[in-house]
C-alpha atoms as a PDB file:
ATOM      1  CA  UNK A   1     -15.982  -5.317  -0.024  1.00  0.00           C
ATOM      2  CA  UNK A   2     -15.133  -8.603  -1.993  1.00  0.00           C
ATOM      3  CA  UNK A   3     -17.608 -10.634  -3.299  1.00  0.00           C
ATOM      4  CA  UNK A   4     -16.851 -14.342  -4.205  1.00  0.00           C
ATOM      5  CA  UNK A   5     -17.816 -15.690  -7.455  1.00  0.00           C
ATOM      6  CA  UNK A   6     -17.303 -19.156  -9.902  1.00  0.00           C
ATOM      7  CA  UNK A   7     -16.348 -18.790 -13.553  1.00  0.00           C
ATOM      8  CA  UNK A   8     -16.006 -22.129 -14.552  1.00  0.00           C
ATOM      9  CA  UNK A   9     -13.167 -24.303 -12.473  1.00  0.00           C
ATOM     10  CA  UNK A  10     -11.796 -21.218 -11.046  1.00  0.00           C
ATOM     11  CA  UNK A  11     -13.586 -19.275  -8.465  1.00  0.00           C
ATOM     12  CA  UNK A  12     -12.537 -16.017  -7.937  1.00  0.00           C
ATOM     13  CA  UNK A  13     -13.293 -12.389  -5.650  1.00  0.00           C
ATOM     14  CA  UNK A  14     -14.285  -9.346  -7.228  1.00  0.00           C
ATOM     15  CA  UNK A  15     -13.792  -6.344  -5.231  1.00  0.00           C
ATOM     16  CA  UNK A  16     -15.941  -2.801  -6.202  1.00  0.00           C
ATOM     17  CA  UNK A  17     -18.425  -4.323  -7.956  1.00  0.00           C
ATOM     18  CA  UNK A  18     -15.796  -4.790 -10.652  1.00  0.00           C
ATOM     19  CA  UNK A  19     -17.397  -7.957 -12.321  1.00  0.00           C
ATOM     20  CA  UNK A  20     -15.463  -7.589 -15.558  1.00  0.00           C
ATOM     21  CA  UNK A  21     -12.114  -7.071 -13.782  1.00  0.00           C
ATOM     22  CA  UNK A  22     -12.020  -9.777 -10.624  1.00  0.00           C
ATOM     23  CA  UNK A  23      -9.716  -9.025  -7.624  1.00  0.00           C
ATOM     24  CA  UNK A  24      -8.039 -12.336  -7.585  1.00  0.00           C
ATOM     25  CA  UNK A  25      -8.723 -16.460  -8.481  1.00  0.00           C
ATOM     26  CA  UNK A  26      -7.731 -19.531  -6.996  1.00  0.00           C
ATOM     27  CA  UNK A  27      -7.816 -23.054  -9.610  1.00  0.00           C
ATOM     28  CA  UNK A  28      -7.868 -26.018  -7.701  1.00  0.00           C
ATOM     29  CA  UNK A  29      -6.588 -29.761  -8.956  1.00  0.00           C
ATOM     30  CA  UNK A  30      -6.160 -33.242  -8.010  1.00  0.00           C
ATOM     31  CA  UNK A  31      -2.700 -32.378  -8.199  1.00  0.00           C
ATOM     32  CA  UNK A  32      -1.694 -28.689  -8.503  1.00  0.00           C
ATOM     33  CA  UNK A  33      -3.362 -25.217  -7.135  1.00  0.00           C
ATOM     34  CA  UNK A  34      -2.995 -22.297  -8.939  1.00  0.00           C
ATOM     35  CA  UNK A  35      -3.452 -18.546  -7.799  1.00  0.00           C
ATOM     36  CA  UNK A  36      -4.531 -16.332 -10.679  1.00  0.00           C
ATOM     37  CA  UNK A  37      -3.330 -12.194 -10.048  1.00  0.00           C
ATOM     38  CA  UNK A  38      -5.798 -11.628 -13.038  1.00  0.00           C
ATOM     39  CA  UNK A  39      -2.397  -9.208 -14.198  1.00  0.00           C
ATOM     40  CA  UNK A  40       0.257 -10.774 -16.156  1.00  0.00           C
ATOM     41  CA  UNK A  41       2.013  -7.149 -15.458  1.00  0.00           C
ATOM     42  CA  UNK A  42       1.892  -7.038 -11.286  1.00  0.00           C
ATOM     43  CA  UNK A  43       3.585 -10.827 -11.547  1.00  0.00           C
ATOM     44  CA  UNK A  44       6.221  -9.069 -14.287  1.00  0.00           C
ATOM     45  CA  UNK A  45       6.459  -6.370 -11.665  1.00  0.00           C
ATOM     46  CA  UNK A  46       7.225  -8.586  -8.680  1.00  0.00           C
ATOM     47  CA  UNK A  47       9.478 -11.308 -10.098  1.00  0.00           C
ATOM     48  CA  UNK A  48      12.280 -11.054  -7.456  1.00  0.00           C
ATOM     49  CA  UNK A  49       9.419 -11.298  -4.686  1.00  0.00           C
ATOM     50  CA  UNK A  50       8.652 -14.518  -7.020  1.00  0.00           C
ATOM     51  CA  UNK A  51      12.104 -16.171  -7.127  1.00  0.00           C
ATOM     52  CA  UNK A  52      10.818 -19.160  -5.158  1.00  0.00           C
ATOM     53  CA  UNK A  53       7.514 -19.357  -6.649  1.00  0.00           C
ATOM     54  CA  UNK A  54       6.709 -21.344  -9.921  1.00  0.00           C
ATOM     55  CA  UNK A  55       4.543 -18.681 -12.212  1.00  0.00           C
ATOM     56  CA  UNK A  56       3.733 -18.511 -15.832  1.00  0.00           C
ATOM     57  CA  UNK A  57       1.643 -14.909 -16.885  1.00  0.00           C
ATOM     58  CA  UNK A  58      -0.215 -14.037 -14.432  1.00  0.00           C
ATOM     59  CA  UNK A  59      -0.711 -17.272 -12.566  1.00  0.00           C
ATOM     60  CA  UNK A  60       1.490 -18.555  -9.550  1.00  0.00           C
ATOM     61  CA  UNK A  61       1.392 -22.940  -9.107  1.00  0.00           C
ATOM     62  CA  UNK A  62       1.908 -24.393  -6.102  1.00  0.00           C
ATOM     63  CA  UNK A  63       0.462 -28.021  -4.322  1.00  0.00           C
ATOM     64  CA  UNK A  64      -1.997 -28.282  -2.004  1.00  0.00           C
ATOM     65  CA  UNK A  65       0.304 -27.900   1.478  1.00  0.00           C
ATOM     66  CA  UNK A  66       2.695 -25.791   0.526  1.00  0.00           C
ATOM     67  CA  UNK A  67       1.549 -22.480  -0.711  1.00  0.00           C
ATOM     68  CA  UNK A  68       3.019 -19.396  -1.772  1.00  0.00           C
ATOM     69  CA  UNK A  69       3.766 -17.292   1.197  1.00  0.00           C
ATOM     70  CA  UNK A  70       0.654 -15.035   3.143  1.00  0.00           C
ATOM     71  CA  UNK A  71       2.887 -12.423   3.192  1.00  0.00           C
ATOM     72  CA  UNK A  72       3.098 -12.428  -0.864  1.00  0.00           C
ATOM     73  CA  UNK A  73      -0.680 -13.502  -1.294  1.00  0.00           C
ATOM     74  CA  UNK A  74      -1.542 -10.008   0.765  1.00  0.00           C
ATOM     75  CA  UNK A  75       0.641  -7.995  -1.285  1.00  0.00           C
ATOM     76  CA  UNK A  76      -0.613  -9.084  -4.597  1.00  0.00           C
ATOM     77  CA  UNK A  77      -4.343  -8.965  -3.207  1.00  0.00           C
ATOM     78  CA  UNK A  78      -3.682  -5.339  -1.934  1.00  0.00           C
ATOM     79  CA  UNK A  79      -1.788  -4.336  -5.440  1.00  0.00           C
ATOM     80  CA  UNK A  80      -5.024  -6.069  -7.437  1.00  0.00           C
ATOM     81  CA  UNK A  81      -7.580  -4.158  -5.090  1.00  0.00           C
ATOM     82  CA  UNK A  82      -5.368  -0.736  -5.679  1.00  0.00           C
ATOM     83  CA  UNK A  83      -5.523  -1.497  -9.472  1.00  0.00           C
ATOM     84  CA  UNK A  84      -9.259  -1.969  -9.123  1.00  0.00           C
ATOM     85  CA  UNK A  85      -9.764   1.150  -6.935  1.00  0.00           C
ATOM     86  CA  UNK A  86      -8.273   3.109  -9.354  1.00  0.00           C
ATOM     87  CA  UNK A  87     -10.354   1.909 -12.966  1.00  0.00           C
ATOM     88  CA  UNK A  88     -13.673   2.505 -10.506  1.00  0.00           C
ATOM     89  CA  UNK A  89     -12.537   5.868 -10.046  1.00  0.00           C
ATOM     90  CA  UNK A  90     -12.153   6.440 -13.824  1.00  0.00           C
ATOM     91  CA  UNK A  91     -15.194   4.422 -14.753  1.00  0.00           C
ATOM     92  CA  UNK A  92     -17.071   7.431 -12.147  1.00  0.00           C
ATOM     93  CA  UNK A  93     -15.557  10.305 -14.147  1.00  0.00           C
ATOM     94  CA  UNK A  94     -16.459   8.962 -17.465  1.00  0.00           C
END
């Protein structure tokens, strides 16, 4: 389950009770939005699916109205909650 937080301007959803490791973030602007991965790696990883998408590290800017395609929002939010699933996992063996 997901659990919305704030940290600062940026509000963001942690996902198995992974506090120090948040799901995703969204930054909003007067004039620019930004979606935060939280991995500079998964946006290095998917920078074809990016080709229309303004990004810089691990952040993807868009304007209010015209946002980054749902279908590329799910599959970073399903990579981030994979990457999460797996450092619980390792946190429980430890």
């Amino acid at each position: 389950m997901a659990k919305k937080n704030t940290s600062g301007v940026a509000e963001f959803e942690a996902y198995l009770n992974a506090m120090d490791h948040g799901l995703v973030a969204m930054g909003v602007k007067k004039d620019a939005c930004s979606f935060y991965t939280l991995n500079p790696g998964l946006v290095t990883s998917m920078k074809d699916a990016l080709a229309d998408v303004p990004y810089s590290g691990s952040t993807l800017h868009f304007v209010a109205g015209e946002p980054p395609p749902e279908a590329l929002i799910r599959q970073i939010v399903r990579a981030r909650m994979v990457e999460n699933e797996v450092r619980a996992a390792k946190k429980r063996k430890s």
